[in-house]
PDB file of N, CA and C in Angstrom:
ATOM      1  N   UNK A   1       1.333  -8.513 -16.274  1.00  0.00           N
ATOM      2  CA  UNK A   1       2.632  -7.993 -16.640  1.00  0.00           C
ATOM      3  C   UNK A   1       3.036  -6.932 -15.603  1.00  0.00           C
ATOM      4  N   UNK A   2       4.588  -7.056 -15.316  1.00  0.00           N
ATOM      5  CA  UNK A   2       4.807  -5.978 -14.156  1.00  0.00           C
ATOM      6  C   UNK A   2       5.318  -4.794 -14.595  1.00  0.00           C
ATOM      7  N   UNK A   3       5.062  -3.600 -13.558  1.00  0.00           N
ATOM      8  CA  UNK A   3       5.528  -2.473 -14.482  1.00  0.00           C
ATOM      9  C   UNK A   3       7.113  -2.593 -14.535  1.00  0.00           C
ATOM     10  N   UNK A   4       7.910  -1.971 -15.627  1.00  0.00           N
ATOM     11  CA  UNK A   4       9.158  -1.912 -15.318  1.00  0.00           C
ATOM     12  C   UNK A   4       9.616  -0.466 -15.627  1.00  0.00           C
ATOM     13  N   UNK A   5      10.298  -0.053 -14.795  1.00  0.00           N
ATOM     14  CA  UNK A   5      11.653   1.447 -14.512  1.00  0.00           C
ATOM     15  C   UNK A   5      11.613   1.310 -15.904  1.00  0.00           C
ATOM     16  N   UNK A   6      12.133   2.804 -16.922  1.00  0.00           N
ATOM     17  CA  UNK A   6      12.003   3.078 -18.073  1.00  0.00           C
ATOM     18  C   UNK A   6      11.412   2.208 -19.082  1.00  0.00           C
ATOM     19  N   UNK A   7      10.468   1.903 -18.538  1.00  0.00           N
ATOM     20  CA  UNK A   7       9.791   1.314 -19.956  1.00  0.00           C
ATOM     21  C   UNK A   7       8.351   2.147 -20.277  1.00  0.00           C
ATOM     22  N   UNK A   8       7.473   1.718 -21.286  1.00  0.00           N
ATOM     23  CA  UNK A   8       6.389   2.980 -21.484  1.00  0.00           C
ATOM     24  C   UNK A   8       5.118   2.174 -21.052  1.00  0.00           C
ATOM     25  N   UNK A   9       4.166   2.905 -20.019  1.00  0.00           N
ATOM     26  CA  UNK A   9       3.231   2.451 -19.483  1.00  0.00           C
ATOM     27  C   UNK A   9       1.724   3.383 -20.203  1.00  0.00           C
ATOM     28  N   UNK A  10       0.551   3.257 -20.129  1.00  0.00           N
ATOM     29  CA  UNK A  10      -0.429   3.976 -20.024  1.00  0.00           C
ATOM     30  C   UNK A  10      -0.974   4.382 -19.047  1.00  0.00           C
ATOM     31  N   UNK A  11      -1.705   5.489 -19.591  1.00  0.00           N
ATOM     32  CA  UNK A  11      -2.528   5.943 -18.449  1.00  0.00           C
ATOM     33  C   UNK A  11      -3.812   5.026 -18.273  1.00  0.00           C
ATOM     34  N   UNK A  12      -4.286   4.732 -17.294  1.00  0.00           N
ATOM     35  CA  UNK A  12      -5.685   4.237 -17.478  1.00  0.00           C
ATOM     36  C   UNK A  12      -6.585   5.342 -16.461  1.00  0.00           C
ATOM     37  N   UNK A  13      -6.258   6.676 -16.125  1.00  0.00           N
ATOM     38  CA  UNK A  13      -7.736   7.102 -15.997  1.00  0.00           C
ATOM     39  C   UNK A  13      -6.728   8.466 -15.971  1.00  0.00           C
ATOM     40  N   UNK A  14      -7.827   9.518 -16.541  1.00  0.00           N
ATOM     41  CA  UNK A  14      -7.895  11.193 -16.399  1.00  0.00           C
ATOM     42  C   UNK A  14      -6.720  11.603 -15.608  1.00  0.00           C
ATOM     43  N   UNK A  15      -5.765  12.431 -15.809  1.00  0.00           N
ATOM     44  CA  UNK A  15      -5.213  13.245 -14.850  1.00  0.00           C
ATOM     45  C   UNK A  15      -5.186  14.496 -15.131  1.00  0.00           C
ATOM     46  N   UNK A  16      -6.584  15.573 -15.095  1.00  0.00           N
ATOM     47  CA  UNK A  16      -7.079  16.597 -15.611  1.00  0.00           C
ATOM     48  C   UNK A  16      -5.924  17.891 -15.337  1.00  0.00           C
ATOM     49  N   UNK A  17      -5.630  17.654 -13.922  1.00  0.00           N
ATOM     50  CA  UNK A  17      -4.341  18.595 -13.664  1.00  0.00           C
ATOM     51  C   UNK A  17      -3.085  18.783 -14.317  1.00  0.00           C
ATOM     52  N   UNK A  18      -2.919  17.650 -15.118  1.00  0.00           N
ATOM     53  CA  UNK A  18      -1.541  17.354 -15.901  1.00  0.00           C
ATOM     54  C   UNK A  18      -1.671  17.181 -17.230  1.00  0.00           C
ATOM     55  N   UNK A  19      -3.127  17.838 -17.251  1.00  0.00           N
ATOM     56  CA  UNK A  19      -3.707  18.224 -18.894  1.00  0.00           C
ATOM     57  C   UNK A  19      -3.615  16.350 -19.948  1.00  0.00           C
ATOM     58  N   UNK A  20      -3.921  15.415 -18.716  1.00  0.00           N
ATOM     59  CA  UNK A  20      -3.222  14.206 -19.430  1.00  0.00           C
ATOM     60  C   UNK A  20      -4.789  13.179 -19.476  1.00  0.00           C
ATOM     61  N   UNK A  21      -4.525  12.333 -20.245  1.00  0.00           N
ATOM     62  CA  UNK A  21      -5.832  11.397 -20.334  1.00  0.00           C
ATOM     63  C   UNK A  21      -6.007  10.143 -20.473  1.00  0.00           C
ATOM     64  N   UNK A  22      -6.840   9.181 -20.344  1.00  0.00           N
ATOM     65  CA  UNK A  22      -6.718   7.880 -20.527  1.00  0.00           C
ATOM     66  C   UNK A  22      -6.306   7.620 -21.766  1.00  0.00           C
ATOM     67  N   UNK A  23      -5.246   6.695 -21.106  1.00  0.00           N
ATOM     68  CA  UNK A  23      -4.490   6.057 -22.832  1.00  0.00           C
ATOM     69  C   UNK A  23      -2.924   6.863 -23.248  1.00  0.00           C
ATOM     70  N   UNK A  24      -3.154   8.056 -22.585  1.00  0.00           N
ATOM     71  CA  UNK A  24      -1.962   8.409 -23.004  1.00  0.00           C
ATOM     72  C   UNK A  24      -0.610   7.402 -22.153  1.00  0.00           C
ATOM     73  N   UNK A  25       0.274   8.135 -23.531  1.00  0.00           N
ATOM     74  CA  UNK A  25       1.593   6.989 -22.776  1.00  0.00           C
ATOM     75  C   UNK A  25       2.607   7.647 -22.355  1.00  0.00           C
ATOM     76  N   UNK A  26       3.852   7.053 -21.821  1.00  0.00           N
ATOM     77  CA  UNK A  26       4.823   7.567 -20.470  1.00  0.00           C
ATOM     78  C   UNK A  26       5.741   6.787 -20.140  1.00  0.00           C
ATOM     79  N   UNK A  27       6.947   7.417 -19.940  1.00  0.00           N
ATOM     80  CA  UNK A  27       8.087   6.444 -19.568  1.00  0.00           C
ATOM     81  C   UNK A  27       7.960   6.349 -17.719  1.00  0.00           C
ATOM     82  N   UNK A  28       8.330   5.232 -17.548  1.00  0.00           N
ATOM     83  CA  UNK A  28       7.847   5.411 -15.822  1.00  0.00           C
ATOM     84  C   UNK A  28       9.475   5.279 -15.497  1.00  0.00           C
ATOM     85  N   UNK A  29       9.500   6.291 -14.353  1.00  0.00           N
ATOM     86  CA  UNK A  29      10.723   7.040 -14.219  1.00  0.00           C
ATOM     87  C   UNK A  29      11.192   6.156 -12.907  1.00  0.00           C
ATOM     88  N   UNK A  30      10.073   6.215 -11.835  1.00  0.00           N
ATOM     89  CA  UNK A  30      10.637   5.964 -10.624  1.00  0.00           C
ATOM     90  C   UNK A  30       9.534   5.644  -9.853  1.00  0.00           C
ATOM     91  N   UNK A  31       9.678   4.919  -8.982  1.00  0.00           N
ATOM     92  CA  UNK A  31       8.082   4.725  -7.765  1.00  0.00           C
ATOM     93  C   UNK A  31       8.649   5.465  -6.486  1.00  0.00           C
ATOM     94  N   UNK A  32       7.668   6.530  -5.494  1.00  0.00           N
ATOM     95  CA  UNK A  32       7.508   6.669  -4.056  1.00  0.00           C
ATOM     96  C   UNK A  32       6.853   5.885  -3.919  1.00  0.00           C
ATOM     97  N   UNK A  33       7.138   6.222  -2.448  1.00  0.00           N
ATOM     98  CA  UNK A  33       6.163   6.302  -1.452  1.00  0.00           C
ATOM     99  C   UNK A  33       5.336   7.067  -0.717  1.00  0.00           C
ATOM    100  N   UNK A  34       4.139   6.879  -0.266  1.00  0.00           N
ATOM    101  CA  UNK A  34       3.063   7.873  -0.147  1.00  0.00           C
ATOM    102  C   UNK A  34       3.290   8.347   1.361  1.00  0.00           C
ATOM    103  N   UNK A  35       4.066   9.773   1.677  1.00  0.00           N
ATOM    104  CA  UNK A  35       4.139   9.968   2.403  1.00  0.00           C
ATOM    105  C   UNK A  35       3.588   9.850   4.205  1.00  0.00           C
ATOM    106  N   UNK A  36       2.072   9.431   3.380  1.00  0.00           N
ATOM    107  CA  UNK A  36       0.862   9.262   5.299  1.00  0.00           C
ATOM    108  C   UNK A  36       0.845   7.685   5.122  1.00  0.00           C
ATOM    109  N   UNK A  37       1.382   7.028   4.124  1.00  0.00           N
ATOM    110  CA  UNK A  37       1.291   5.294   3.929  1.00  0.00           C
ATOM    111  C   UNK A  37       0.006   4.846   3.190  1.00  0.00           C
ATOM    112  N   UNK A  38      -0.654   5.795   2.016  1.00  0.00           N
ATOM    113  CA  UNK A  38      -1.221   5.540   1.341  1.00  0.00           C
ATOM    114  C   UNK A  38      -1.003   5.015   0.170  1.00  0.00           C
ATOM    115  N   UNK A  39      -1.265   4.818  -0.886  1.00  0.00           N
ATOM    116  CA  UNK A  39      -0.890   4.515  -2.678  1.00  0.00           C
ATOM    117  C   UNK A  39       0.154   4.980  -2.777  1.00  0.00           C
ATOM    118  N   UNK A  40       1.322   4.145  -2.784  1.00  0.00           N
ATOM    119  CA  UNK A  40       2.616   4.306  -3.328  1.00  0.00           C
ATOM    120  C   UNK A  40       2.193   4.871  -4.721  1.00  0.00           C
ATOM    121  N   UNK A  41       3.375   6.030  -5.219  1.00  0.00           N
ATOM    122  CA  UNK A  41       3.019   6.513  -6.518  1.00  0.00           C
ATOM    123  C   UNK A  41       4.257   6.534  -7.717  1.00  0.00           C
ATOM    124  N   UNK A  42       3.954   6.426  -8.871  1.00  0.00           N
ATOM    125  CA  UNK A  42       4.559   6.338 -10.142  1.00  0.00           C
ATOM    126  C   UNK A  42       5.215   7.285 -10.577  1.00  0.00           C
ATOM    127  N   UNK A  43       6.337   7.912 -10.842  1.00  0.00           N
ATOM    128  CA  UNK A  43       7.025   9.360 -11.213  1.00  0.00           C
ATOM    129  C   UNK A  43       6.935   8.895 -12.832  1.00  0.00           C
ATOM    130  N   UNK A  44       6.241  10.042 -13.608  1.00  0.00           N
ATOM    131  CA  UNK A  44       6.172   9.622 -15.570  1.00  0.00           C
ATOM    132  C   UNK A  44       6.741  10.779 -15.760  1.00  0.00           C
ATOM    133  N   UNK A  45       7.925  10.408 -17.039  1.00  0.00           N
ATOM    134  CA  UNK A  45       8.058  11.605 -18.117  1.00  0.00           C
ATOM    135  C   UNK A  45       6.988  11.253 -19.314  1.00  0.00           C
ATOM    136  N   UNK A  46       6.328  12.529 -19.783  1.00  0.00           N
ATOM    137  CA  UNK A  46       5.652  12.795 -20.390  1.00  0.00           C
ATOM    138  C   UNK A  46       6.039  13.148 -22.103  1.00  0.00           C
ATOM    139  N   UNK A  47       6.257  13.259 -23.112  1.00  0.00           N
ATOM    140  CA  UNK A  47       6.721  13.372 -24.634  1.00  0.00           C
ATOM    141  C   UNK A  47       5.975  13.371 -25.387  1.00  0.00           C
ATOM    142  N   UNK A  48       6.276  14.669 -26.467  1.00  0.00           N
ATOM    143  CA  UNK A  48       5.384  15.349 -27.436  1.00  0.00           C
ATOM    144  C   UNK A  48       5.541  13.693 -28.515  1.00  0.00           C
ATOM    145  N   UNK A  49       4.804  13.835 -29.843  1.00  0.00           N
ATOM    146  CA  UNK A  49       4.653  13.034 -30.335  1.00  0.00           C
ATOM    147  C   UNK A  49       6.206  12.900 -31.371  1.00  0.00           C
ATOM    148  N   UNK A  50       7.076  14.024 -31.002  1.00  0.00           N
ATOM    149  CA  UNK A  50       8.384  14.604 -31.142  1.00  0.00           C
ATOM    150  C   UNK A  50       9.414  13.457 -30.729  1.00  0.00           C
ATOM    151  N   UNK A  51       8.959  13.272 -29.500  1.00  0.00           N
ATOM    152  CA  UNK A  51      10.074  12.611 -28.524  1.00  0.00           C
ATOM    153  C   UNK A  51      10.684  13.486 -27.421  1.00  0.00           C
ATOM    154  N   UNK A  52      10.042  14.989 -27.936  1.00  0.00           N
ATOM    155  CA  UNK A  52      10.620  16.018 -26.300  1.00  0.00           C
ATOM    156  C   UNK A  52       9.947  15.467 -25.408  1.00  0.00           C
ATOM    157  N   UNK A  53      10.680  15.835 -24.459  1.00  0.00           N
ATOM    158  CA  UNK A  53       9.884  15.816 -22.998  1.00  0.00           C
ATOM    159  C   UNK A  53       9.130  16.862 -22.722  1.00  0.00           C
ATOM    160  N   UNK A  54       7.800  17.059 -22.018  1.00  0.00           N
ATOM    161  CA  UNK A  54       7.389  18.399 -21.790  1.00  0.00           C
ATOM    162  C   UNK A  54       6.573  17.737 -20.664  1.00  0.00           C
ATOM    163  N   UNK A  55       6.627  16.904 -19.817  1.00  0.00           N
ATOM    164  CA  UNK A  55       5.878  17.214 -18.287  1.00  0.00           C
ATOM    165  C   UNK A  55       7.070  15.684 -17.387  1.00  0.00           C
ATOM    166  N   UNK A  56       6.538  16.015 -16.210  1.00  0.00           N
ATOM    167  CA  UNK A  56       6.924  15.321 -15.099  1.00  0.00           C
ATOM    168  C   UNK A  56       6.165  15.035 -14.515  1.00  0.00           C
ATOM    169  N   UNK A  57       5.143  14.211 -14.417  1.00  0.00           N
ATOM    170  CA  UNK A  57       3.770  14.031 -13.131  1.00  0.00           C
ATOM    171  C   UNK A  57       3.984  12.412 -12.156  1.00  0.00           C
ATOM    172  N   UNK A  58       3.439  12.556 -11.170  1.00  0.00           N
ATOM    173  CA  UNK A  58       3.563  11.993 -10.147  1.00  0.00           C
ATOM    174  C   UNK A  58       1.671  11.426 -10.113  1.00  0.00           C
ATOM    175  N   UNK A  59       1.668  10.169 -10.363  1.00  0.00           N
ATOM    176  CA  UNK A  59       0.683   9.675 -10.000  1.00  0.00           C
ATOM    177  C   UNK A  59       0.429   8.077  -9.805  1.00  0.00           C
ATOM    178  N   UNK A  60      -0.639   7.847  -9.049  1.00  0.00           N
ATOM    179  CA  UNK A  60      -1.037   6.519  -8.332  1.00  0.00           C
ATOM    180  C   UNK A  60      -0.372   5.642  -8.898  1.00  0.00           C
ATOM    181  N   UNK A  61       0.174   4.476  -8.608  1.00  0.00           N
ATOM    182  CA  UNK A  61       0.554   2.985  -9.194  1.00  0.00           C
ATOM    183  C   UNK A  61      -0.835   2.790 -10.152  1.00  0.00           C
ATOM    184  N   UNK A  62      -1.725   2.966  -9.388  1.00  0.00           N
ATOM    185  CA  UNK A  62      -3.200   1.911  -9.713  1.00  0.00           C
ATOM    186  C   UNK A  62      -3.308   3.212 -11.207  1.00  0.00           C
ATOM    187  N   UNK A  63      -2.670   4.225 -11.415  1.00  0.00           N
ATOM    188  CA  UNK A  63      -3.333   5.050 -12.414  1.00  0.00           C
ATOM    189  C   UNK A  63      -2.436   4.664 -13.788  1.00  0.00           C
ATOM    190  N   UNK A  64      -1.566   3.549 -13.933  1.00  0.00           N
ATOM    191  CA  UNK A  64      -0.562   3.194 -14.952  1.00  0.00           C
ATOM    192  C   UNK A  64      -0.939   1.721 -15.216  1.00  0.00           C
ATOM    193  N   UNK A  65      -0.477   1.128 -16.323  1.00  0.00           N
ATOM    194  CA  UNK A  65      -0.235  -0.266 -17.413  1.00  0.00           C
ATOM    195  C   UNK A  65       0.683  -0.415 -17.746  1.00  0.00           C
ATOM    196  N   UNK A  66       1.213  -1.646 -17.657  1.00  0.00           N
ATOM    197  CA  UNK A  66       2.099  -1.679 -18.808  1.00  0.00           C
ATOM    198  C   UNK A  66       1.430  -1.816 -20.195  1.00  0.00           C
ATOM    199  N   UNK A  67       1.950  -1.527 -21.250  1.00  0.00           N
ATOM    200  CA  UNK A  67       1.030  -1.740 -22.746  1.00  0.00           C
ATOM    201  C   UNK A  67       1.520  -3.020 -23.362  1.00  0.00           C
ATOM    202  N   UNK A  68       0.628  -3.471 -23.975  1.00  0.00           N
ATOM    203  CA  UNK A  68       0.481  -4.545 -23.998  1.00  0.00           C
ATOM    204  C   UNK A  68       0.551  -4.963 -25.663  1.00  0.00           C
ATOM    205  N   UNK A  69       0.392  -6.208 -26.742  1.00  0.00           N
ATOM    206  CA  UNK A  69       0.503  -6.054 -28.380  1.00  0.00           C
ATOM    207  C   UNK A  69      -0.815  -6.287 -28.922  1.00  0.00           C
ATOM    208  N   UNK A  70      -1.744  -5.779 -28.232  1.00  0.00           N
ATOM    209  CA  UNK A  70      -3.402  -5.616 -28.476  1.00  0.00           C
ATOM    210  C   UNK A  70      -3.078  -3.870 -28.887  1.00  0.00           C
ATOM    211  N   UNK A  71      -2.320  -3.167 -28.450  1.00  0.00           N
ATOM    212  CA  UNK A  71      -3.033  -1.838 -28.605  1.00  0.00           C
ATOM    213  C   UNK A  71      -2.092  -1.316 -29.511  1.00  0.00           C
ATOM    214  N   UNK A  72      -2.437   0.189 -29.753  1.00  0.00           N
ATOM    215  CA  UNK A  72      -2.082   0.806 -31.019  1.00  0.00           C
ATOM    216  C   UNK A  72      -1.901   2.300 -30.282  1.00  0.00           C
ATOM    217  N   UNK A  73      -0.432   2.912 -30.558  1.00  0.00           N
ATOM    218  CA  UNK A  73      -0.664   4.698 -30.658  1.00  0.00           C
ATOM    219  C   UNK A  73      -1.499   5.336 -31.248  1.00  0.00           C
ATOM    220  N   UNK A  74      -2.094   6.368 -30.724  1.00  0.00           N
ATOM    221  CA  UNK A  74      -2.520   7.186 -31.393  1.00  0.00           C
ATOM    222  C   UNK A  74      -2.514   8.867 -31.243  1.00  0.00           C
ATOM    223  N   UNK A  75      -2.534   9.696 -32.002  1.00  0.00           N
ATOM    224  CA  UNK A  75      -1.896  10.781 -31.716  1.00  0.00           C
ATOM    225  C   UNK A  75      -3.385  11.838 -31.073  1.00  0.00           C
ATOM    226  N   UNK A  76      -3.039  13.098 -30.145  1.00  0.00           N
ATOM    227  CA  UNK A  76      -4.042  13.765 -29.989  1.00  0.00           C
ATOM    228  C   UNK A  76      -3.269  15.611 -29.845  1.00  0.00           C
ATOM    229  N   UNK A  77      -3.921  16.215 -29.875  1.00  0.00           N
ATOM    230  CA  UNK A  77      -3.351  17.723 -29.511  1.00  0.00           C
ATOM    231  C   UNK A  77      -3.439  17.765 -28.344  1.00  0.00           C
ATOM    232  N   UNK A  78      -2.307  17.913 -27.820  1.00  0.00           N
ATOM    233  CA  UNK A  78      -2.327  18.582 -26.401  1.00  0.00           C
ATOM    234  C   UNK A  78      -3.109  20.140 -25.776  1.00  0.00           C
ATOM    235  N   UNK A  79      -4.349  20.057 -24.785  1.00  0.00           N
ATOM    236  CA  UNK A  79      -4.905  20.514 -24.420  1.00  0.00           C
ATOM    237  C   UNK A  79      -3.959  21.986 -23.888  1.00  0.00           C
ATOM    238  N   UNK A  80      -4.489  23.579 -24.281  1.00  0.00           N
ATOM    239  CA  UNK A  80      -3.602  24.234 -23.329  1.00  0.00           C
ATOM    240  C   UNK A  80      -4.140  24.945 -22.329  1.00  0.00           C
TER     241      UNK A  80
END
């Protein structure tokens, strides 16, 4: 499945800096490009279990999914 512009992807690994973790989910905003011509990367808005927004992170293609009708939300506390 391909990713698509506003739709909600997962994380599939750690992004400890962005207090974020495998599994969590994300609207994918926009793709770069990797400035030295490395891993083009993924722009995510981030949302409380609210529906606010509360982050913006920038990471790898290879670090997103699309989700798929095998899986299930689930809620966690955000780390501070």
């Amino acid at each position: 499945m391909a990713l698509e512009l506003n739709k909600q992807v997962a994380l599939t690994r750690d992004v400890p800096d962005a207090k974020l973790y495998r599994g969590d989910v994300a609207i994918l905003v926009d793709f770069v490009e990797h400035p030295a011509g490395g891993e083009p990367g993924a722009i995510l808005e981030v949302f409380n279990a609210l529906g606010e927004s509360i982050d913006m992170v920038t990471v790898t293609v290879s670090a997103i999914a699309p989700l798929n009708a095998n899986q299930i939300p689930a809620v966690r506390t955000l780390a501070s």
